[in-house]
PDB file of N, CA and C in Angstrom:
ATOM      1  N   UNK A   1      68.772 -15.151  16.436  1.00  0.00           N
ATOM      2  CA  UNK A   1      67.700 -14.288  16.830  1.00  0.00           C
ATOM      3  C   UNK A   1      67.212 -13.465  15.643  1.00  0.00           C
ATOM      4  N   UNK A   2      68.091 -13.344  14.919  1.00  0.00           N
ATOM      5  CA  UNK A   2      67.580 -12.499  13.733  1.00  0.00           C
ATOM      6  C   UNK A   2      66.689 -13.135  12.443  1.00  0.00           C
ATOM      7  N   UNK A   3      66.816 -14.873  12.830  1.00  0.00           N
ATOM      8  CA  UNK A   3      65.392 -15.216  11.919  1.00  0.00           C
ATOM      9  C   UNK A   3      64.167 -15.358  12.500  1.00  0.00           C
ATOM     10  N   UNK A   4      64.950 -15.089  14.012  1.00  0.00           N
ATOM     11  CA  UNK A   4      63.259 -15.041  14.254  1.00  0.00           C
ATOM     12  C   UNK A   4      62.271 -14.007  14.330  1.00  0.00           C
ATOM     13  N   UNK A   5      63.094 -13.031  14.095  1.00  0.00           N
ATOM     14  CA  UNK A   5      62.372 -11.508  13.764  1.00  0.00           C
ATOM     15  C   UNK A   5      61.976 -10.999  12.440  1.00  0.00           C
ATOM     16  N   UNK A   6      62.755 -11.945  11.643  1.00  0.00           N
ATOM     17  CA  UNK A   6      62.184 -11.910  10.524  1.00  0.00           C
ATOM     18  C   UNK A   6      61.161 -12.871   9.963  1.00  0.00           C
ATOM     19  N   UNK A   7      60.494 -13.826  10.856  1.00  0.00           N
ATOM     20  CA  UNK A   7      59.409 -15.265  10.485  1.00  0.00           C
ATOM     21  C   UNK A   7      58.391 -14.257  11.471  1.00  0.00           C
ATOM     22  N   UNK A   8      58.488 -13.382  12.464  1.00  0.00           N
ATOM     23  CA  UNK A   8      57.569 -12.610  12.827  1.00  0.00           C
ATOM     24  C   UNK A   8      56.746 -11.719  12.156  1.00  0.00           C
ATOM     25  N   UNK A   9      57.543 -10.994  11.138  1.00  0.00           N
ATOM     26  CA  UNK A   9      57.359  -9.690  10.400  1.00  0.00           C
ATOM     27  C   UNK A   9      56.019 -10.022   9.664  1.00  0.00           C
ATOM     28  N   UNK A  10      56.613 -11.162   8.373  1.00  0.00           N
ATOM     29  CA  UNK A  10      55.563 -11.381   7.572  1.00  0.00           C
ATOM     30  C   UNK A  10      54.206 -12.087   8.102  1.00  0.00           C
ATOM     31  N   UNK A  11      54.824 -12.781   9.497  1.00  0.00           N
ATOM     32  CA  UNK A  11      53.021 -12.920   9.661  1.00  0.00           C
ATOM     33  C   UNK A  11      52.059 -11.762  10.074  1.00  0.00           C
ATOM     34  N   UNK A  12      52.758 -10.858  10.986  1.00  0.00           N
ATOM     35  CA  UNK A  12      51.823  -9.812  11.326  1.00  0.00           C
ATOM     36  C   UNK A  12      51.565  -9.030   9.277  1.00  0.00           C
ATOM     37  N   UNK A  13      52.512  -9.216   8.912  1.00  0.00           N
ATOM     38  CA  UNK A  13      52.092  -8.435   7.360  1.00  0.00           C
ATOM     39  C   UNK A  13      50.799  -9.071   6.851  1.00  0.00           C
ATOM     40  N   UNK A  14      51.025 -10.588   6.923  1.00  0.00           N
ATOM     41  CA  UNK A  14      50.040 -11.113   6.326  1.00  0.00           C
ATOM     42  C   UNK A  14      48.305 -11.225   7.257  1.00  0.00           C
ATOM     43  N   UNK A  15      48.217 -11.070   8.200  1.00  0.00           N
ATOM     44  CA  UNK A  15      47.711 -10.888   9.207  1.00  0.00           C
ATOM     45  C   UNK A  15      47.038  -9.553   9.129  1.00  0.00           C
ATOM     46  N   UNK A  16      47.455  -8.858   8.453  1.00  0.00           N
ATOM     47  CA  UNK A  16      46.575  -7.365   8.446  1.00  0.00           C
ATOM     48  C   UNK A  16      46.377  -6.763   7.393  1.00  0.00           C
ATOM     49  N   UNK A  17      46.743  -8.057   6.098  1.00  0.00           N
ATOM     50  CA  UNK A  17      46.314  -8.697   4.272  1.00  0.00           C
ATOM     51  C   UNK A  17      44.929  -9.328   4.833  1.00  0.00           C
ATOM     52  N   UNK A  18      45.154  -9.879   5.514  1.00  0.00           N
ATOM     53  CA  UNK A  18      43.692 -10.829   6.127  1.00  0.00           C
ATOM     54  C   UNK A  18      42.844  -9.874   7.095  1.00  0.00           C
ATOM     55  N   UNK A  19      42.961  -9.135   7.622  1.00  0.00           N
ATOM     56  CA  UNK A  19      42.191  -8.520   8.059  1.00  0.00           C
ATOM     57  C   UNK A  19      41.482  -7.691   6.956  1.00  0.00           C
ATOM     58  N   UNK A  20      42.202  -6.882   6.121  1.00  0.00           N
ATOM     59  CA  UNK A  20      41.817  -5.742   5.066  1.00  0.00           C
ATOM     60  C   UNK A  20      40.822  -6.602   4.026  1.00  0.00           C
ATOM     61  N   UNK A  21      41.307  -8.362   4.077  1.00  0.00           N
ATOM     62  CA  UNK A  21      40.433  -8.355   3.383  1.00  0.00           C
ATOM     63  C   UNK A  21      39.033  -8.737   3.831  1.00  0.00           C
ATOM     64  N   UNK A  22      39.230  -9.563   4.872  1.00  0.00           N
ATOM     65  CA  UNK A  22      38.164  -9.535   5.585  1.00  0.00           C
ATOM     66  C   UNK A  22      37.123  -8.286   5.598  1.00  0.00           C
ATOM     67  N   UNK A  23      37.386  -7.464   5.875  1.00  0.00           N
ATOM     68  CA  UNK A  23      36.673  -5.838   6.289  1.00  0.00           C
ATOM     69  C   UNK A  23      35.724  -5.539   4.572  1.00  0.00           C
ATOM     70  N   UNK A  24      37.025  -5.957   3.439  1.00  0.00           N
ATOM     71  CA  UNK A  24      36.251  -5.436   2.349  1.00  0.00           C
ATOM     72  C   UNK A  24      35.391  -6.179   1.862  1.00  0.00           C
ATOM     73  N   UNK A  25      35.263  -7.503   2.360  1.00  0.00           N
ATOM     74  CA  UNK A  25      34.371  -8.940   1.724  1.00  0.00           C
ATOM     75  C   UNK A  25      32.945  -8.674   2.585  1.00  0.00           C
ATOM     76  N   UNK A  26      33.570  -7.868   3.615  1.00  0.00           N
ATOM     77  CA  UNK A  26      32.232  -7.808   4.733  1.00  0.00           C
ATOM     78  C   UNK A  26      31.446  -6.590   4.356  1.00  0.00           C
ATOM     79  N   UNK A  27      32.278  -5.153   3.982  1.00  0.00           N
ATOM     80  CA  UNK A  27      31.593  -4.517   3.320  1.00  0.00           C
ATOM     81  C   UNK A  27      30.779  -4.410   1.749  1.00  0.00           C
ATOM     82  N   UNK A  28      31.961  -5.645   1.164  1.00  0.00           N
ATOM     83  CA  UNK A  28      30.937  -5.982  -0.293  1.00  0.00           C
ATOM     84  C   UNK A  28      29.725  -6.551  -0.069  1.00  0.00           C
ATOM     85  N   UNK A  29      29.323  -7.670   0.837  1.00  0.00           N
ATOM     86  CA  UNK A  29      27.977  -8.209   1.082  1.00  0.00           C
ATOM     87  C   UNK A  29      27.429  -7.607   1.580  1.00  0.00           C
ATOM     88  N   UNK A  30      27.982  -6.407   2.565  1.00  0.00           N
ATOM     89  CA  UNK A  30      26.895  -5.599   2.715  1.00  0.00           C
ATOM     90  C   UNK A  30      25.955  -4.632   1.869  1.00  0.00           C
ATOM     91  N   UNK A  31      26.974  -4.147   1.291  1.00  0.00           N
ATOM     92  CA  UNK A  31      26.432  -3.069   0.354  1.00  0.00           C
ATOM     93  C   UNK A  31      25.403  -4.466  -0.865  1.00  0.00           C
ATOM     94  N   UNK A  32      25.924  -5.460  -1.131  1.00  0.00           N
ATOM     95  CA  UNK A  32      24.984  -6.351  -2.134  1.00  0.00           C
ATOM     96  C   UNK A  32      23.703  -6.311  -1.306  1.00  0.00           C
ATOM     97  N   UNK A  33      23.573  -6.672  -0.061  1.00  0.00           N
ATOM     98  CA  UNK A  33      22.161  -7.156   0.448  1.00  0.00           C
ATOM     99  C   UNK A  33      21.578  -6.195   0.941  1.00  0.00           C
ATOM    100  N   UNK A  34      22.200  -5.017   0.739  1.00  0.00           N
ATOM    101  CA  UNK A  34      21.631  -3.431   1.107  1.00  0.00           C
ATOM    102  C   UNK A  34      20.389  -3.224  -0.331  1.00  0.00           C
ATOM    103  N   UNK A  35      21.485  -3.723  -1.620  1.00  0.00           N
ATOM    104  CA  UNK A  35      21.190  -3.293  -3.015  1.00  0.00           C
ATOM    105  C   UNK A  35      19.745  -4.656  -3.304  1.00  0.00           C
ATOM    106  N   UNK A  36      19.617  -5.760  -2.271  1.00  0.00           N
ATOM    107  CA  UNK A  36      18.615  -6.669  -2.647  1.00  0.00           C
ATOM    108  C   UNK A  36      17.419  -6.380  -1.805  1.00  0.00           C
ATOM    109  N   UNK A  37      17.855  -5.698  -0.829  1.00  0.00           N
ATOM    110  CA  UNK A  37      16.717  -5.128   0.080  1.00  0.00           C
ATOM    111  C   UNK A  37      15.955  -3.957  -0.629  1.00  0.00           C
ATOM    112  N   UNK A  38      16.597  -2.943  -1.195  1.00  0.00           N
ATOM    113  CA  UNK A  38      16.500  -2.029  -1.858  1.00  0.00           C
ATOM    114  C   UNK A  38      15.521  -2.211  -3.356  1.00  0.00           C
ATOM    115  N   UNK A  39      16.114  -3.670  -3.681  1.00  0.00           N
ATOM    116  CA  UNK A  39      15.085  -3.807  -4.769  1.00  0.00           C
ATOM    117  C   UNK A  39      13.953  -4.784  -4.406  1.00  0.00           C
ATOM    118  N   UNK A  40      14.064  -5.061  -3.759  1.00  0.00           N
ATOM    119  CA  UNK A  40      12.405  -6.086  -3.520  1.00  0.00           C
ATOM    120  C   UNK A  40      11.444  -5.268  -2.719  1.00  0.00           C
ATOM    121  N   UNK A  41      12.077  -4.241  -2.153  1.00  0.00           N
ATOM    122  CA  UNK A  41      11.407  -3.287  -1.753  1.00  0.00           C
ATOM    123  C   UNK A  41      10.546  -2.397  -2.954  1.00  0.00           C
ATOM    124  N   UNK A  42      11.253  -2.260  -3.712  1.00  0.00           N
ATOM    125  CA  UNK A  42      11.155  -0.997  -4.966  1.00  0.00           C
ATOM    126  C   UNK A  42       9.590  -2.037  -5.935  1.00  0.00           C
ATOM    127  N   UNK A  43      10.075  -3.797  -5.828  1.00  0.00           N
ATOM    128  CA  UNK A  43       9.478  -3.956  -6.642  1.00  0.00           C
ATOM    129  C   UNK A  43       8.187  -4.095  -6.302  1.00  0.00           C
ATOM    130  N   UNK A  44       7.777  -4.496  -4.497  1.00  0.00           N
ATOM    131  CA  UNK A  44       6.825  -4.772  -4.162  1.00  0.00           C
ATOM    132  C   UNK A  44       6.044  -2.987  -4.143  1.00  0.00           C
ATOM    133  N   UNK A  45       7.086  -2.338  -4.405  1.00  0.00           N
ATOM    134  CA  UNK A  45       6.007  -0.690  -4.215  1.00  0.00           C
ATOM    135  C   UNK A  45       5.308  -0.952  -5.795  1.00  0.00           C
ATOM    136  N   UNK A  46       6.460  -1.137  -6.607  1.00  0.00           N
ATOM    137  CA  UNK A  46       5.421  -1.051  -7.935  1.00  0.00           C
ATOM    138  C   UNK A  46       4.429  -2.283  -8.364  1.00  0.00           C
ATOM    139  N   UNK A  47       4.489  -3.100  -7.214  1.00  0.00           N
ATOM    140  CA  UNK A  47       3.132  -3.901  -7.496  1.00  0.00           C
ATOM    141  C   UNK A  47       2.050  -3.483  -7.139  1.00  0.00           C
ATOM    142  N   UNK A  48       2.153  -3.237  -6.018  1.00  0.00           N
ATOM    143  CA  UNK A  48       1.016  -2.231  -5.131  1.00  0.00           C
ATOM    144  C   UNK A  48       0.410  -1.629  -5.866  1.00  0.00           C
ATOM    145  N   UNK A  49       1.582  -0.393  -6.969  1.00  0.00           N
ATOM    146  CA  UNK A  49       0.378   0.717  -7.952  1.00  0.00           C
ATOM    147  C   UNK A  49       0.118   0.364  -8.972  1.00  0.00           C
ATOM    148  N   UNK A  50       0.372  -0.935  -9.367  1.00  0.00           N
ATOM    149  CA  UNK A  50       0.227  -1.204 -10.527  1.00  0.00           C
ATOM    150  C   UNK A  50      -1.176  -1.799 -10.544  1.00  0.00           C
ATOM    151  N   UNK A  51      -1.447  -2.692  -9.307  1.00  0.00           N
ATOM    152  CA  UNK A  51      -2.798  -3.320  -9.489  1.00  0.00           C
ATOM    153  C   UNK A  51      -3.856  -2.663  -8.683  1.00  0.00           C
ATOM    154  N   UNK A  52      -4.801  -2.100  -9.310  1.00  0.00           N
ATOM    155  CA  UNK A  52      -5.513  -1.018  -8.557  1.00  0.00           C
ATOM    156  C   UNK A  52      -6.713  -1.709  -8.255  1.00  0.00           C
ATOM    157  N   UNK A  53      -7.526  -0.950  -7.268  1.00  0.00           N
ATOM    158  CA  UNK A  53      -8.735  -1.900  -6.544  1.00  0.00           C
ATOM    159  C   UNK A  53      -9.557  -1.920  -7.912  1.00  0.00           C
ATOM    160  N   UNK A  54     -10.311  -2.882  -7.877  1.00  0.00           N
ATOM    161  CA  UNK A  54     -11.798  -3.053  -9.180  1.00  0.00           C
ATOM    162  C   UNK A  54     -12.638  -2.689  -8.047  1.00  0.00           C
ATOM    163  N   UNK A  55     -13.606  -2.162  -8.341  1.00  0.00           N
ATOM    164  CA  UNK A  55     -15.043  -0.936  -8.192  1.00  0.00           C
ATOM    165  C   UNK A  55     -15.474  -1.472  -8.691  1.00  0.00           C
ATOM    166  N   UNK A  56     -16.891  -2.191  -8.042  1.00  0.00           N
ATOM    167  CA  UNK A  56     -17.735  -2.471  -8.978  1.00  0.00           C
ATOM    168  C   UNK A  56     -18.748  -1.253  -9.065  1.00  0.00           C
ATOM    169  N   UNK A  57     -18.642  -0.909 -10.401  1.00  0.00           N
ATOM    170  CA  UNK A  57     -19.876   0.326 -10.913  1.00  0.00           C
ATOM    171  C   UNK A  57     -21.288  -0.201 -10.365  1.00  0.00           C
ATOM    172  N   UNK A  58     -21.403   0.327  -9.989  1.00  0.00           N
ATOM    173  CA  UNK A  58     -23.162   0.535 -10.299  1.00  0.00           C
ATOM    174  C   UNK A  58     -23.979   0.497 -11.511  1.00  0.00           C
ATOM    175  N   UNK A  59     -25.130  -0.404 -11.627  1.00  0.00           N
ATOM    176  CA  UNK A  59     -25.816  -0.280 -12.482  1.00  0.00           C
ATOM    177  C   UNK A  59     -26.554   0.684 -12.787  1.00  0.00           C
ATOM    178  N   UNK A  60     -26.347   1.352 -13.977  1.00  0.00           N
ATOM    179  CA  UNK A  60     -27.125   2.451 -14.266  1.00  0.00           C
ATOM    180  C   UNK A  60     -28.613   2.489 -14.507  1.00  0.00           C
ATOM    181  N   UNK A  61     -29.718   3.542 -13.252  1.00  0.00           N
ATOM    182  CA  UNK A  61     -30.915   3.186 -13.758  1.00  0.00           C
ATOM    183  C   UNK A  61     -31.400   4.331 -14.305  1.00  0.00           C
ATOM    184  N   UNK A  62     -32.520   4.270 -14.687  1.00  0.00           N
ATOM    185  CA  UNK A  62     -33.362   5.166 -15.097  1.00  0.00           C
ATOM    186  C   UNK A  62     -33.698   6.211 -14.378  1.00  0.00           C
ATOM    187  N   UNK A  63     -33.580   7.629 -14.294  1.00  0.00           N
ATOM    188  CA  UNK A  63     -33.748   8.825 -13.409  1.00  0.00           C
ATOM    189  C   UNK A  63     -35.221   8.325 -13.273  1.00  0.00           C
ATOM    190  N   UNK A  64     -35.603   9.445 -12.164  1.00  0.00           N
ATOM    191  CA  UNK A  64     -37.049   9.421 -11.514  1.00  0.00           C
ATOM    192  C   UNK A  64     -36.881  10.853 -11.946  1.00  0.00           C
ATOM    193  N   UNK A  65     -38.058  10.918 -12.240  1.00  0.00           N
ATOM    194  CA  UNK A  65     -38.355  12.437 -12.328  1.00  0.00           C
ATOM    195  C   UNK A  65     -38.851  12.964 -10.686  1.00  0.00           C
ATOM    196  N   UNK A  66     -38.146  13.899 -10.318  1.00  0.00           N
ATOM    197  CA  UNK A  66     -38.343  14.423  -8.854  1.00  0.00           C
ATOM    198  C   UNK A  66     -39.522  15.705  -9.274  1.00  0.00           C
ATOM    199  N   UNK A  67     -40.654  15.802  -8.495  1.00  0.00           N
ATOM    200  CA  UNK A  67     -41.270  16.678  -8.567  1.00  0.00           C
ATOM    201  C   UNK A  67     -41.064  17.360  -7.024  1.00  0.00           C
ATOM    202  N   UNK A  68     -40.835  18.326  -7.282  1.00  0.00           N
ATOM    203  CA  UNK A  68     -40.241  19.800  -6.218  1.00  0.00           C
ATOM    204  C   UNK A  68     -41.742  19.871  -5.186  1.00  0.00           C
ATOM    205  N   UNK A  69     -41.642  19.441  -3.904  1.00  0.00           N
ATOM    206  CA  UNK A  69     -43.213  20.010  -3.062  1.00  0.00           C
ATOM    207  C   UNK A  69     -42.552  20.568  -2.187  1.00  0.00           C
ATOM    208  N   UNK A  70     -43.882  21.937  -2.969  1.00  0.00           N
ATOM    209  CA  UNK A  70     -43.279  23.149  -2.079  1.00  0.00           C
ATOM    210  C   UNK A  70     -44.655  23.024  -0.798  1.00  0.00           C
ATOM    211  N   UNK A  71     -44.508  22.558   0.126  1.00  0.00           N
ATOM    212  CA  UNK A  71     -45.402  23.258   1.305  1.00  0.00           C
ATOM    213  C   UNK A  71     -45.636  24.490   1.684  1.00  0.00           C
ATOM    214  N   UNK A  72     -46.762  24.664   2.104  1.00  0.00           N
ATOM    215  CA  UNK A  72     -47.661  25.690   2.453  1.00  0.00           C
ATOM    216  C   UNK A  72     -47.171  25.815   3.874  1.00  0.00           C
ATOM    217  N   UNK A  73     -47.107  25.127   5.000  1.00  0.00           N
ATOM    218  CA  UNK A  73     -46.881  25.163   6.198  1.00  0.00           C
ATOM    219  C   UNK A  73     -46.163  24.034   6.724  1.00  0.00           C
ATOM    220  N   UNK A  74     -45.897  24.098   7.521  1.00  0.00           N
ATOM    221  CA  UNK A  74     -44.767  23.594   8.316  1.00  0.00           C
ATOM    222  C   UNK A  74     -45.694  22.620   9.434  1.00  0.00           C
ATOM    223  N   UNK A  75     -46.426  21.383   8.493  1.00  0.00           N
ATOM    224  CA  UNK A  75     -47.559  20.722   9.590  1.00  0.00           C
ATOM    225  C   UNK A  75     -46.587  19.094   9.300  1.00  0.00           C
ATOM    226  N   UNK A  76     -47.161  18.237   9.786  1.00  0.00           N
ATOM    227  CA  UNK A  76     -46.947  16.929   9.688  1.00  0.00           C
ATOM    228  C   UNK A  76     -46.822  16.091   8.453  1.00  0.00           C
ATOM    229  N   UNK A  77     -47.815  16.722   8.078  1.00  0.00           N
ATOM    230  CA  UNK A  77     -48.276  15.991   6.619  1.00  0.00           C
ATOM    231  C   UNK A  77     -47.613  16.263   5.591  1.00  0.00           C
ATOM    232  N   UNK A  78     -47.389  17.750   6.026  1.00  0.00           N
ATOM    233  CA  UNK A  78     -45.843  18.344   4.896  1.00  0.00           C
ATOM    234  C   UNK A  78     -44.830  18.111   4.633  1.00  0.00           C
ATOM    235  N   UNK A  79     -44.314  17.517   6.124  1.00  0.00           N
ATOM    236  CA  UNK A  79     -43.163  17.332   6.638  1.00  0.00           C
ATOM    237  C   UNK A  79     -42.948  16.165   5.993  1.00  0.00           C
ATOM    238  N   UNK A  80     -43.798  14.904   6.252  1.00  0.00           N
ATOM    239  CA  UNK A  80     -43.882  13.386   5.673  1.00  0.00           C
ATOM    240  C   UNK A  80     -43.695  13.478   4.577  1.00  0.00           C
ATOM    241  N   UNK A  81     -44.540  14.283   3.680  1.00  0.00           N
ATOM    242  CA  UNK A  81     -44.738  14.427   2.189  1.00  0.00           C
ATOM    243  C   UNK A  81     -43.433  14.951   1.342  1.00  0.00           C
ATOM    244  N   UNK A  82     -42.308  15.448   2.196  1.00  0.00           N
ATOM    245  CA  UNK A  82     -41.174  16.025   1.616  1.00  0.00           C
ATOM    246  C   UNK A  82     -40.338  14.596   2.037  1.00  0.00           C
ATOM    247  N   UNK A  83     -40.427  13.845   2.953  1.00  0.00           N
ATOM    248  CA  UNK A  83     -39.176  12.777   2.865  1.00  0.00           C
ATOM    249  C   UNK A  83     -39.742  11.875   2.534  1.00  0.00           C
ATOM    250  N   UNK A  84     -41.045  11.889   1.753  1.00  0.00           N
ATOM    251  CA  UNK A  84     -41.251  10.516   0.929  1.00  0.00           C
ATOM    252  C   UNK A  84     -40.717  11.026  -0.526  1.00  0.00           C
ATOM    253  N   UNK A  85     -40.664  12.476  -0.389  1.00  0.00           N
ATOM    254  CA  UNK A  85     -40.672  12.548  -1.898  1.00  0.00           C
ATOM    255  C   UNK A  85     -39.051  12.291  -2.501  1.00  0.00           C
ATOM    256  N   UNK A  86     -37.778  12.263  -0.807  1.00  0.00           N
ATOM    257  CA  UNK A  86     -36.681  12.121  -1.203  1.00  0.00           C
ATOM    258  C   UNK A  86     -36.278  11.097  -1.649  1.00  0.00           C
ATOM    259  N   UNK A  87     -35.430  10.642  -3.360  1.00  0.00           N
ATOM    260  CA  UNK A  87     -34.919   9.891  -3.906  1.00  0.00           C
ATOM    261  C   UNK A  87     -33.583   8.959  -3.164  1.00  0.00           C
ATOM    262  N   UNK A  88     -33.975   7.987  -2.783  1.00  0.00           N
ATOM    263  CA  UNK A  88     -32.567   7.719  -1.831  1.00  0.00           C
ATOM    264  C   UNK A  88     -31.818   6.699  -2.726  1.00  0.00           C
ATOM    265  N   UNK A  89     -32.339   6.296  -3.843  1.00  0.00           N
ATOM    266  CA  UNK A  89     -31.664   5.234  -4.910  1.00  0.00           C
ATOM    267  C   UNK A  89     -31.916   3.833  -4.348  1.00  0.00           C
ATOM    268  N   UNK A  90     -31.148   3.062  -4.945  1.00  0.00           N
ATOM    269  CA  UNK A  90     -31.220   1.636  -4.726  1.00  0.00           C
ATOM    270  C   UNK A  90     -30.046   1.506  -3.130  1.00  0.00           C
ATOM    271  N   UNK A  91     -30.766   1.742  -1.937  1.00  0.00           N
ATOM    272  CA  UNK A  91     -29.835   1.238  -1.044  1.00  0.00           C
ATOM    273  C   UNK A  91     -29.330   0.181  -0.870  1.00  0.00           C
ATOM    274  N   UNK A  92     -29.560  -1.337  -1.467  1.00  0.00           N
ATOM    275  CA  UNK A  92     -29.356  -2.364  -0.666  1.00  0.00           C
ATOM    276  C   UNK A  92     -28.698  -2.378  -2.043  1.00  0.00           C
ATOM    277  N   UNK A  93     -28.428  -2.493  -3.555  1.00  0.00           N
ATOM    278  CA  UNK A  93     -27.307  -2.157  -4.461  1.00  0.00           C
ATOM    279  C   UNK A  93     -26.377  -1.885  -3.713  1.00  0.00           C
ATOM    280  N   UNK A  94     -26.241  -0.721  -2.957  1.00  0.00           N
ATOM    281  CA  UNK A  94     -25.040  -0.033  -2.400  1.00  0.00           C
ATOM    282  C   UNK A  94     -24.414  -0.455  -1.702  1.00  0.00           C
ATOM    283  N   UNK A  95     -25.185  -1.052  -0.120  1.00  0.00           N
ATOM    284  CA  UNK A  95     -24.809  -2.079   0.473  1.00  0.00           C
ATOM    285  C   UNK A  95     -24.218  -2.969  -0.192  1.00  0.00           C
ATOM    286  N   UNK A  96     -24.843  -3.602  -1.195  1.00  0.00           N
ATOM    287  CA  UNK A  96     -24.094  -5.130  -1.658  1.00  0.00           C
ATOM    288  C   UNK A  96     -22.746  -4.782  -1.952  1.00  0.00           C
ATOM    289  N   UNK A  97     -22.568  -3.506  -3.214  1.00  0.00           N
ATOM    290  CA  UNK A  97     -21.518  -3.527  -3.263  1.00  0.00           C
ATOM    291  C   UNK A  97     -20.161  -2.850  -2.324  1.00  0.00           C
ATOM    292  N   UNK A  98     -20.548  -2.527  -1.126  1.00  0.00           N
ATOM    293  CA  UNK A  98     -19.707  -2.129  -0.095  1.00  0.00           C
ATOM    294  C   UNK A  98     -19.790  -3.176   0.879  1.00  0.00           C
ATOM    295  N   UNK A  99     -20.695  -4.165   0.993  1.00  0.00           N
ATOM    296  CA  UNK A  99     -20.040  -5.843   1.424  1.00  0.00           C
ATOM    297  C   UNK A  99     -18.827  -6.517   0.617  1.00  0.00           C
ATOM    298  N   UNK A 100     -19.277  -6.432  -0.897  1.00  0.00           N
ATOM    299  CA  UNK A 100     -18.311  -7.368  -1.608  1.00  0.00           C
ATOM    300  C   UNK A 100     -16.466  -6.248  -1.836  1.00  0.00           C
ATOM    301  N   UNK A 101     -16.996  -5.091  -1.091  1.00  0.00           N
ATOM    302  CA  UNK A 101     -15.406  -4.221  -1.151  1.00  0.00           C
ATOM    303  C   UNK A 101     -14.457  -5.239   0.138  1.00  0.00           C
ATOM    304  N   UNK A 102     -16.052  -4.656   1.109  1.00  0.00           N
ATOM    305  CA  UNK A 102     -15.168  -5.467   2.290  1.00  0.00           C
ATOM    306  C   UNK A 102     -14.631  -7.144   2.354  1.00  0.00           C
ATOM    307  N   UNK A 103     -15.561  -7.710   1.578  1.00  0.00           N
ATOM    308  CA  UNK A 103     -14.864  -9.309   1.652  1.00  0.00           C
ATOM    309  C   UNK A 103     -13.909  -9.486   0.695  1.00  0.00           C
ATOM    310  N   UNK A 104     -13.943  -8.266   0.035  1.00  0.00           N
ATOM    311  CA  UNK A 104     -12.493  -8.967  -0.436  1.00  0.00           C
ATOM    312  C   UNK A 104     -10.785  -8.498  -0.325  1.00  0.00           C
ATOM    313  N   UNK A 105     -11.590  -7.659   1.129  1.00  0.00           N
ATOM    314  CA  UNK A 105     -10.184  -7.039   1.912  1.00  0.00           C
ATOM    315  C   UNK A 105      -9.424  -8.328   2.506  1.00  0.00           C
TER     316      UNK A 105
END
């Protein structure tokens, strides 16, 4: 009876060698695929700021000289004569280039 208490011993010994190591092989891959998550994360942030949107500028035109109308009264003709005189630029420039922002979202 006494070898068989001793062919018992070392398996539970070895048995909880195998467990310990189990536990630490499970916590090494963890912490690795913690540390790969961690960096593909990190790298896709610094792609993001690295490549910044292109703007297309505007072509630069030539000012208009704005002449200031001051009305006399507050009639129709005045009224017309002040929002023709407002400079609204090249709208359909602007448009174009806030189509070509959006198509190339």
């Amino acid at each position: 009876m006494d070898n068989m208490d001793q062919n018992i011993e070392p398996k539970i010994e070895s048995d909880d060698k195998i467990n310990k190591k189990n536990i630490i092989t499970i916590a090494v891959v963890g912490v690795i695929v913690i540390l790969v998550l961690l960096g593909i994360w990190y790298w896709l942030a610094q792609r993001q700021s690295v490549t910044p949107e292109t703007i297309p500028t505007p072509v630069p035109q030539a000012p208009t000289p704005q002449v200031p109308v001051a009305p006399k009264e507050d009639s129709v003709s005045s009224i017309n004569q002040e929002l023709n005189s407002i400079d609204t630029g090249n709208l359909d420039q602007e448009f174009q280039a806030i189509d070509a922002d959006i198509n190339s979202l």
